[in-house]
N, C-alpha and C. Protein backbone atom coordinates (compact mmCIF):
# COMPACT_ATOMS: atom_id res chain seq x y z
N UNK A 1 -10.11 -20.77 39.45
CA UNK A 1 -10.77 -20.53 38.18
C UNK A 1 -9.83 -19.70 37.29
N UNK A 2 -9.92 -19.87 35.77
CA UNK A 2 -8.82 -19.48 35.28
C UNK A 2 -9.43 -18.14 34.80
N UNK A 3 -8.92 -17.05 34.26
CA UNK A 3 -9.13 -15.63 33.30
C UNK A 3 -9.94 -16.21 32.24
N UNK A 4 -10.90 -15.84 31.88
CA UNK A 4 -11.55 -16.38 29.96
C UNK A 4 -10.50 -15.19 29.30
N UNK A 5 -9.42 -14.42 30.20
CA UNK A 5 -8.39 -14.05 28.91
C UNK A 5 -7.32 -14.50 28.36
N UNK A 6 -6.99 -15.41 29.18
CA UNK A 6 -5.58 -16.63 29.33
C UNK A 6 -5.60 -17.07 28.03
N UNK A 7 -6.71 -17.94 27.25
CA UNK A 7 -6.27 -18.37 25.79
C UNK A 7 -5.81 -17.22 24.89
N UNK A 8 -6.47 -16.12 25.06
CA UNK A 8 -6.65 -15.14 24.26
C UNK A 8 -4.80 -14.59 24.60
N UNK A 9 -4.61 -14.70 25.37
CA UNK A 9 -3.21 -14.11 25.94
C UNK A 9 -2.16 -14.23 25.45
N UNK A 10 -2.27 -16.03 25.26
CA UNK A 10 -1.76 -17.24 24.99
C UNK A 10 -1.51 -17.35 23.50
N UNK A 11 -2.73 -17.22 22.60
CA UNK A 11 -2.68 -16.92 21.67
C UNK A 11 -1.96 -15.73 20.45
N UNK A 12 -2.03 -14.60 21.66
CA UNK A 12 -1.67 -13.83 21.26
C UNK A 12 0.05 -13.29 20.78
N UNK A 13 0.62 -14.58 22.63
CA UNK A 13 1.94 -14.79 22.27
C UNK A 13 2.64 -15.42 21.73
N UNK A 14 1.66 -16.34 21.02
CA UNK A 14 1.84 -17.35 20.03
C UNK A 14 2.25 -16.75 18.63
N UNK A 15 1.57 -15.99 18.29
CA UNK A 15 1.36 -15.42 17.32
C UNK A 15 2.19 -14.14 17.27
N UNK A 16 2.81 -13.41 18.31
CA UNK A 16 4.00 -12.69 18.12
C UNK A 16 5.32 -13.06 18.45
N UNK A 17 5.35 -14.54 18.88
CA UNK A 17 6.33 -15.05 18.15
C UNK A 17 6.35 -15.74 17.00
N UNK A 18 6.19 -16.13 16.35
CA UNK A 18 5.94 -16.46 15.17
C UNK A 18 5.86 -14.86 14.22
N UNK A 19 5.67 -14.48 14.43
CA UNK A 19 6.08 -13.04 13.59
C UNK A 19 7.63 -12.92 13.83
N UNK A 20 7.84 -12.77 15.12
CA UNK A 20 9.48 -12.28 15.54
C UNK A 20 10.02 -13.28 15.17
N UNK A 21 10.12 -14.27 15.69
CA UNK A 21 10.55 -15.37 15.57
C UNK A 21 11.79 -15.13 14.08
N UNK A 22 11.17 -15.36 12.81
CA UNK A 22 12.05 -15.39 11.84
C UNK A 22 12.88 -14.24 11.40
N UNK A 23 12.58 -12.41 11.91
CA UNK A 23 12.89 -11.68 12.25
C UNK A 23 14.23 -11.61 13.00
N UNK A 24 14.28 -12.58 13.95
CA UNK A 24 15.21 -12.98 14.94
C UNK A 24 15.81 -13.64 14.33
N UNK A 25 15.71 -14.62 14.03
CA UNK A 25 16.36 -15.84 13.45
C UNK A 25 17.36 -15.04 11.71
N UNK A 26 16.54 -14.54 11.24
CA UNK A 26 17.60 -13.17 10.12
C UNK A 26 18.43 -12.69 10.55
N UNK A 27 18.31 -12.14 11.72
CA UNK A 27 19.21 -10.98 12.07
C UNK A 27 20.36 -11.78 12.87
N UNK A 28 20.62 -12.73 13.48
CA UNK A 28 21.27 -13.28 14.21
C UNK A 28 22.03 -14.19 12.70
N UNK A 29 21.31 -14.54 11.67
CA UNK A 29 21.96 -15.12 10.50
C UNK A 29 23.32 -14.13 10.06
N UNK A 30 22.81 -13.03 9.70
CA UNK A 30 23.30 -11.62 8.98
C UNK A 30 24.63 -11.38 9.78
N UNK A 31 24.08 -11.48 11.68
CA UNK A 31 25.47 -11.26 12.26
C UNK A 31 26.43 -11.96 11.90
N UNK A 32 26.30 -13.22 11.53
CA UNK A 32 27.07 -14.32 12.27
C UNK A 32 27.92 -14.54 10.52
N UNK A 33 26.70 -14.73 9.61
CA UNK A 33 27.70 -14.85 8.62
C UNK A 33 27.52 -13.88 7.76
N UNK A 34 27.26 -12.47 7.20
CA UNK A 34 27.46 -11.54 6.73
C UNK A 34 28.91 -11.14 6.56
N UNK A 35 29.32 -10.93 5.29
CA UNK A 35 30.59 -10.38 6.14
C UNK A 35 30.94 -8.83 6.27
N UNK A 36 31.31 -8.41 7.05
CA UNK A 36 31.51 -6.58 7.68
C UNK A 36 32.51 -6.26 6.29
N UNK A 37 32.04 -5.36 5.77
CA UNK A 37 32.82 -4.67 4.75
C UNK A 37 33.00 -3.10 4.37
N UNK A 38 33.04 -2.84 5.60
CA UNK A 38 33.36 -0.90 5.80
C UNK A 38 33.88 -0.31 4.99
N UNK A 39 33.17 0.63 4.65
CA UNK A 39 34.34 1.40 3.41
C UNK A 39 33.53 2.40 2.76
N UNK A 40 34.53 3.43 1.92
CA UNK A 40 34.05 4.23 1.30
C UNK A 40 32.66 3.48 0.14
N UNK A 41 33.54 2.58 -0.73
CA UNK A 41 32.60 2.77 -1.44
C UNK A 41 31.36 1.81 -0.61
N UNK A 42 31.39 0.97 -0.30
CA UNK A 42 30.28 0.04 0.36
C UNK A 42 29.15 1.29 1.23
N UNK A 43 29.95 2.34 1.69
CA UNK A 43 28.95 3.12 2.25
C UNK A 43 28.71 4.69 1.01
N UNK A 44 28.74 4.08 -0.30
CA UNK A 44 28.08 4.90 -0.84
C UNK A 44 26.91 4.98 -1.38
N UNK A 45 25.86 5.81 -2.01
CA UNK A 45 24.79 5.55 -2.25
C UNK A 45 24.20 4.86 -3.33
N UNK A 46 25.28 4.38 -4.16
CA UNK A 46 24.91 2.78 -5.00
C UNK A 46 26.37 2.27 -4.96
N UNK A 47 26.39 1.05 -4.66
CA UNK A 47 27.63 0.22 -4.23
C UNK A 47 27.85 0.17 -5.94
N UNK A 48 27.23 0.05 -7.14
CA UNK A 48 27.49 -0.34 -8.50
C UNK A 48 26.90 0.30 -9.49
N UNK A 49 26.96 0.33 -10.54
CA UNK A 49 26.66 1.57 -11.56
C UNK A 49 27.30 2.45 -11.82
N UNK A 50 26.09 3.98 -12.08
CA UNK A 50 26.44 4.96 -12.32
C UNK A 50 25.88 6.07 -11.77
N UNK A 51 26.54 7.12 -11.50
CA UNK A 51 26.49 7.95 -10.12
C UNK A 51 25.15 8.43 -11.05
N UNK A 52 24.36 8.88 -9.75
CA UNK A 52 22.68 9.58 -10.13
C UNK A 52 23.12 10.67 -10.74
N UNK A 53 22.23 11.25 -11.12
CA UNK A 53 21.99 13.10 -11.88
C UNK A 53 20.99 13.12 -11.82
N UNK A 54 20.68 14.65 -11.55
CA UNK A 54 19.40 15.56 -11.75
C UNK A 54 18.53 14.70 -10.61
N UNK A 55 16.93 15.38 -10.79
CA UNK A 55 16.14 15.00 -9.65
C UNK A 55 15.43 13.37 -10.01
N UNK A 56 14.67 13.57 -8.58
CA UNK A 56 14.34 11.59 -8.81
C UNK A 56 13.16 11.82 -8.86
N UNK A 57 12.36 12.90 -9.37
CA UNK A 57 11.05 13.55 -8.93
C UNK A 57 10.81 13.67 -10.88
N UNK A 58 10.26 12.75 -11.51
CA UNK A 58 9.92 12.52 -13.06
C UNK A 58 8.49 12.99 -13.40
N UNK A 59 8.23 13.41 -14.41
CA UNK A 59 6.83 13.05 -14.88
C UNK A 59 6.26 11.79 -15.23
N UNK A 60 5.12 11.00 -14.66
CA UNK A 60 4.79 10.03 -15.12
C UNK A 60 3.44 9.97 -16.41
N UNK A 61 3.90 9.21 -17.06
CA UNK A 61 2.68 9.44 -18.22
C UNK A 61 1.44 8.70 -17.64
N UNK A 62 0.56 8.79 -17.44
CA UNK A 62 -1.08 8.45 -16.62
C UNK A 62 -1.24 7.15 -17.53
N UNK A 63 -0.68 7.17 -18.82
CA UNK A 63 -1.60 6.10 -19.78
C UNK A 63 -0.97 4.69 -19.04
N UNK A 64 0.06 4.62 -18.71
CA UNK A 64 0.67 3.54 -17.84
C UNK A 64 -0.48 3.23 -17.05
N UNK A 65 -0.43 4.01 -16.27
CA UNK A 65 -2.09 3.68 -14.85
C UNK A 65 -2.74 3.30 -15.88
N UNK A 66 -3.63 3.32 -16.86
CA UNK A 66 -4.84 3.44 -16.99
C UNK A 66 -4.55 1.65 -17.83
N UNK A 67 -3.55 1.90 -18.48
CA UNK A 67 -3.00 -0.08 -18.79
C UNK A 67 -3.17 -0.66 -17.66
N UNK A 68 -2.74 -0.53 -16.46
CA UNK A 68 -2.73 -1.28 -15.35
C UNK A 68 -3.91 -1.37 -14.79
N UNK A 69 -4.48 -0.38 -15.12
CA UNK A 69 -6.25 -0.68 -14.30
C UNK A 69 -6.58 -1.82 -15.33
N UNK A 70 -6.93 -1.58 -16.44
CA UNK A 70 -7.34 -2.59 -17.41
C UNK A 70 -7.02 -3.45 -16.86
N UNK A 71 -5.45 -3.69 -17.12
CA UNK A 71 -4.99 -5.26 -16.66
C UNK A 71 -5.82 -6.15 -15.59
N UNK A 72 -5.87 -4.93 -14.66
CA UNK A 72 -6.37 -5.64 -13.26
C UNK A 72 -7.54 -6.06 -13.54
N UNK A 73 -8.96 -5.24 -14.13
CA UNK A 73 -9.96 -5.56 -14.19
C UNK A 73 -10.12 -6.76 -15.30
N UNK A 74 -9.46 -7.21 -16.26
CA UNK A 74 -9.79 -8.07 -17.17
C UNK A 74 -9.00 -9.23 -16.33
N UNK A 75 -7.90 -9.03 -15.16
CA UNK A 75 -7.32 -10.09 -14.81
C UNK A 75 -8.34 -10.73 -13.77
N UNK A 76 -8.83 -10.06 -13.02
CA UNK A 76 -10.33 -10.51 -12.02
C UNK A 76 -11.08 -11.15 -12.83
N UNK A 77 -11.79 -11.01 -14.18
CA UNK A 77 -12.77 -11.62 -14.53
C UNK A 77 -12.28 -12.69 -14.77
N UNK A 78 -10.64 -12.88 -14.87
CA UNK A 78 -10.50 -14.12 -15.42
C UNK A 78 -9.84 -15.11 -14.23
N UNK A 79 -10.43 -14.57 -13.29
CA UNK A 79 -10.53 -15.26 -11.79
C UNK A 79 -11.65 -15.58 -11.48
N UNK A 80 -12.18 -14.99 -11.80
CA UNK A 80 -14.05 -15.07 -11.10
C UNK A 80 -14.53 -15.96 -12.45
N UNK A 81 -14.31 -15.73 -13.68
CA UNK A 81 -14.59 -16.73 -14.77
C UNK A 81 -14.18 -18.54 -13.78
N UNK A 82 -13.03 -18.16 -13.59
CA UNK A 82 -12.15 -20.06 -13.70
C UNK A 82 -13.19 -20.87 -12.78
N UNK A 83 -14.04 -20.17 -11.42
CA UNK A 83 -14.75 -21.44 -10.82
C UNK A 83 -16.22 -21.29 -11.44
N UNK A 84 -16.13 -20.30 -11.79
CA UNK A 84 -17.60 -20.33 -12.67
C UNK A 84 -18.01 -20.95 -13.71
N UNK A 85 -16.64 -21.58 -14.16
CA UNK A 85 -16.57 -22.54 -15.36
C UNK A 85 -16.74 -23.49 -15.24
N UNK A 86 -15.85 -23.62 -13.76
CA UNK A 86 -15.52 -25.06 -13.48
C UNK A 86 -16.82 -25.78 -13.19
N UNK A 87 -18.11 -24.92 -12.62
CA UNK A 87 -19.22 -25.02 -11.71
C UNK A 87 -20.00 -25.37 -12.79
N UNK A 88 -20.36 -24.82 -13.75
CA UNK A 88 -21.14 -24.94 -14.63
C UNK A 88 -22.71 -25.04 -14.57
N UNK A 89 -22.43 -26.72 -14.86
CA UNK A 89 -23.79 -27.89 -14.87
C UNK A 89 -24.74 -27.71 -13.50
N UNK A 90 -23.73 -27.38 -12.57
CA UNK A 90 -24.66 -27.13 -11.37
C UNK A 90 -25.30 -25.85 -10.72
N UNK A 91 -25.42 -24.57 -11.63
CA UNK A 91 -25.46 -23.56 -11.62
C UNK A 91 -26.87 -23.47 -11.66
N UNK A 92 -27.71 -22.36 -11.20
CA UNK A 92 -29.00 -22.32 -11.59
C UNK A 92 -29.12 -20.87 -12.15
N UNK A 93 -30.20 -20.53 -12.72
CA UNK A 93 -30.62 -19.51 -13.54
C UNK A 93 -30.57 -18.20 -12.75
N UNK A 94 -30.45 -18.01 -11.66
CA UNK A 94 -30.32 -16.72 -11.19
C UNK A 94 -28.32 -16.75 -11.18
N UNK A 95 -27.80 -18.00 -10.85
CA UNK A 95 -26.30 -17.54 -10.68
C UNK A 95 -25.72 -17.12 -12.55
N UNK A 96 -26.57 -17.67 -13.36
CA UNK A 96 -25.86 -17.39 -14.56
C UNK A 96 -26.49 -16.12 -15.00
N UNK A 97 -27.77 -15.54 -14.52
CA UNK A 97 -27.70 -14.48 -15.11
C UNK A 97 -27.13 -13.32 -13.76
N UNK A 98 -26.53 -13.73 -12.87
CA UNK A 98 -25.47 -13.09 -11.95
C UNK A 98 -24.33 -12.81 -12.96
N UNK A 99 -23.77 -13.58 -13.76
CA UNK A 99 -22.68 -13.69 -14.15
C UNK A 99 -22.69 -12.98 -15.30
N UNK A 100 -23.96 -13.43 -16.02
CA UNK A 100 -23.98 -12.58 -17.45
C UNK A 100 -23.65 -10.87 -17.22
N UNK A 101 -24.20 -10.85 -16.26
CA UNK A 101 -24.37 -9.06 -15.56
C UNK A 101 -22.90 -8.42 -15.48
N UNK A 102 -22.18 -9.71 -14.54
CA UNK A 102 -20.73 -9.22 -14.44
C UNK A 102 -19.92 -9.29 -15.93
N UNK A 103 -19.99 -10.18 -16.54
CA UNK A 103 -19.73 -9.94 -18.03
C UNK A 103 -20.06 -8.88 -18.69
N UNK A 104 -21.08 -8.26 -18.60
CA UNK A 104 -21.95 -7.25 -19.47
C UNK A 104 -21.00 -6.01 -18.88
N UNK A 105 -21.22 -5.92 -17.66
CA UNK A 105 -20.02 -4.48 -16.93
C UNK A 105 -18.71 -4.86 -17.17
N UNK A 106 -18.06 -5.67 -17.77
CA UNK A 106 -16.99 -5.43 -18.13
C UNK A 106 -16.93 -5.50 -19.08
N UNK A 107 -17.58 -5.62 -19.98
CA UNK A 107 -18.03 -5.35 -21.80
C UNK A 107 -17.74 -3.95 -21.44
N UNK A 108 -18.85 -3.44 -20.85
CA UNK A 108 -19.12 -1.62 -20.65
C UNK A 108 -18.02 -1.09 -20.23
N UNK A 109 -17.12 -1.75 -19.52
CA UNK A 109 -16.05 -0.87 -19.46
C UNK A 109 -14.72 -1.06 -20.71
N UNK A 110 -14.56 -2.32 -20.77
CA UNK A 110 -13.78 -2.13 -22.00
C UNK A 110 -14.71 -1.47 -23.90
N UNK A 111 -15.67 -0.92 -23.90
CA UNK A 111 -16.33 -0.51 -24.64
C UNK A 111 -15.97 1.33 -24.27
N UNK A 112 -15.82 1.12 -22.92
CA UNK A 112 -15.50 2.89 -22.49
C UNK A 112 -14.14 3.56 -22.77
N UNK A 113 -13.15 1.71 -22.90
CA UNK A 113 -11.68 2.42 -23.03
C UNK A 113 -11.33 2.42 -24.52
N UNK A 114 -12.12 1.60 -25.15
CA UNK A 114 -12.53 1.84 -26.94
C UNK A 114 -13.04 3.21 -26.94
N UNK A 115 -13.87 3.48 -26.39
CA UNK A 115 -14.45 4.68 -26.47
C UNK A 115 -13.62 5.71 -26.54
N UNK A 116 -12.88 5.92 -25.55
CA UNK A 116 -11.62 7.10 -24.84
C UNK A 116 -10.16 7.01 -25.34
N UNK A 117 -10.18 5.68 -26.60
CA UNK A 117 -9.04 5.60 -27.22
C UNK A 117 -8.30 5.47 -25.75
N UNK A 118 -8.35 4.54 -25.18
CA UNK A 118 -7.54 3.87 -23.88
C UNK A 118 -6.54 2.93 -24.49
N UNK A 119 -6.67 2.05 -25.24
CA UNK A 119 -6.09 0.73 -25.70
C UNK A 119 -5.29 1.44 -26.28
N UNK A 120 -5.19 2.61 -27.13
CA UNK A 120 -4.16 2.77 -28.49
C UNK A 120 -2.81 3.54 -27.45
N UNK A 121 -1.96 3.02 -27.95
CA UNK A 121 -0.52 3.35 -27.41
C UNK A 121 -0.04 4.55 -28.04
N UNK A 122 0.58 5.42 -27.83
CA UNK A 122 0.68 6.49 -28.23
C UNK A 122 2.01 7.37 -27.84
């Protein structure tokens, strides 16, 4: 009689090769045709440019984040819009006023970043 853990086993080594697998298959690429190029500058801390200054530790301005939240949230609705469109005709009255709802909260929030002078660049 076999283990009921054997597929599971099986599976499992399936699936960590296939992870390694191309891992392996890179690194054995890299050896073989990479080419070795030792050296001062190759081992410096930008092979090109211009040498750093001062710290890497900046102030970031928040209004950036607060563009990017937007983005995200107006970019979802216009994910969750595309099959809801597509669906339409076959929709019934509780899924469209599902939807109206999700429309309405994102009215309310872009009404909040009108509100908070979010949109104006500054």
């Amino acid at each position: 009689m076999q283990s009921q853990y054997l597929p599971i086993a099986v599976l499992f080594l399936a699936a960590l090769g296939f992870a390694l697998a191309p891992l392996a298959l890179a690194w054995l690429w890299a050896r073989k045709f990479s080419p070795q190029k030792p050296g001062h500058d190759k081992n410096a801390i930008y092979e090109c440019g211009l040498e750093s200054t001062g710290d890497a530790w900046i102030q970031f301005n928040p209004g950036y984040y607060l563009y990017a939240i937007i983005f995200l949230v107006f970019d979802v609705e216009a994910i969750f819009l595309l099959p809801f469109a597509a669906s339409f005709p076959h929709l019934s009255l509780q899924e469209c006023l599902g939807m109206l709802v999700f429309l309405l909260l994102l009215v309310e929030g872009l009404a909040w970043c009108y509100q908070k002078r979010v949109l104006n660049w500054t």
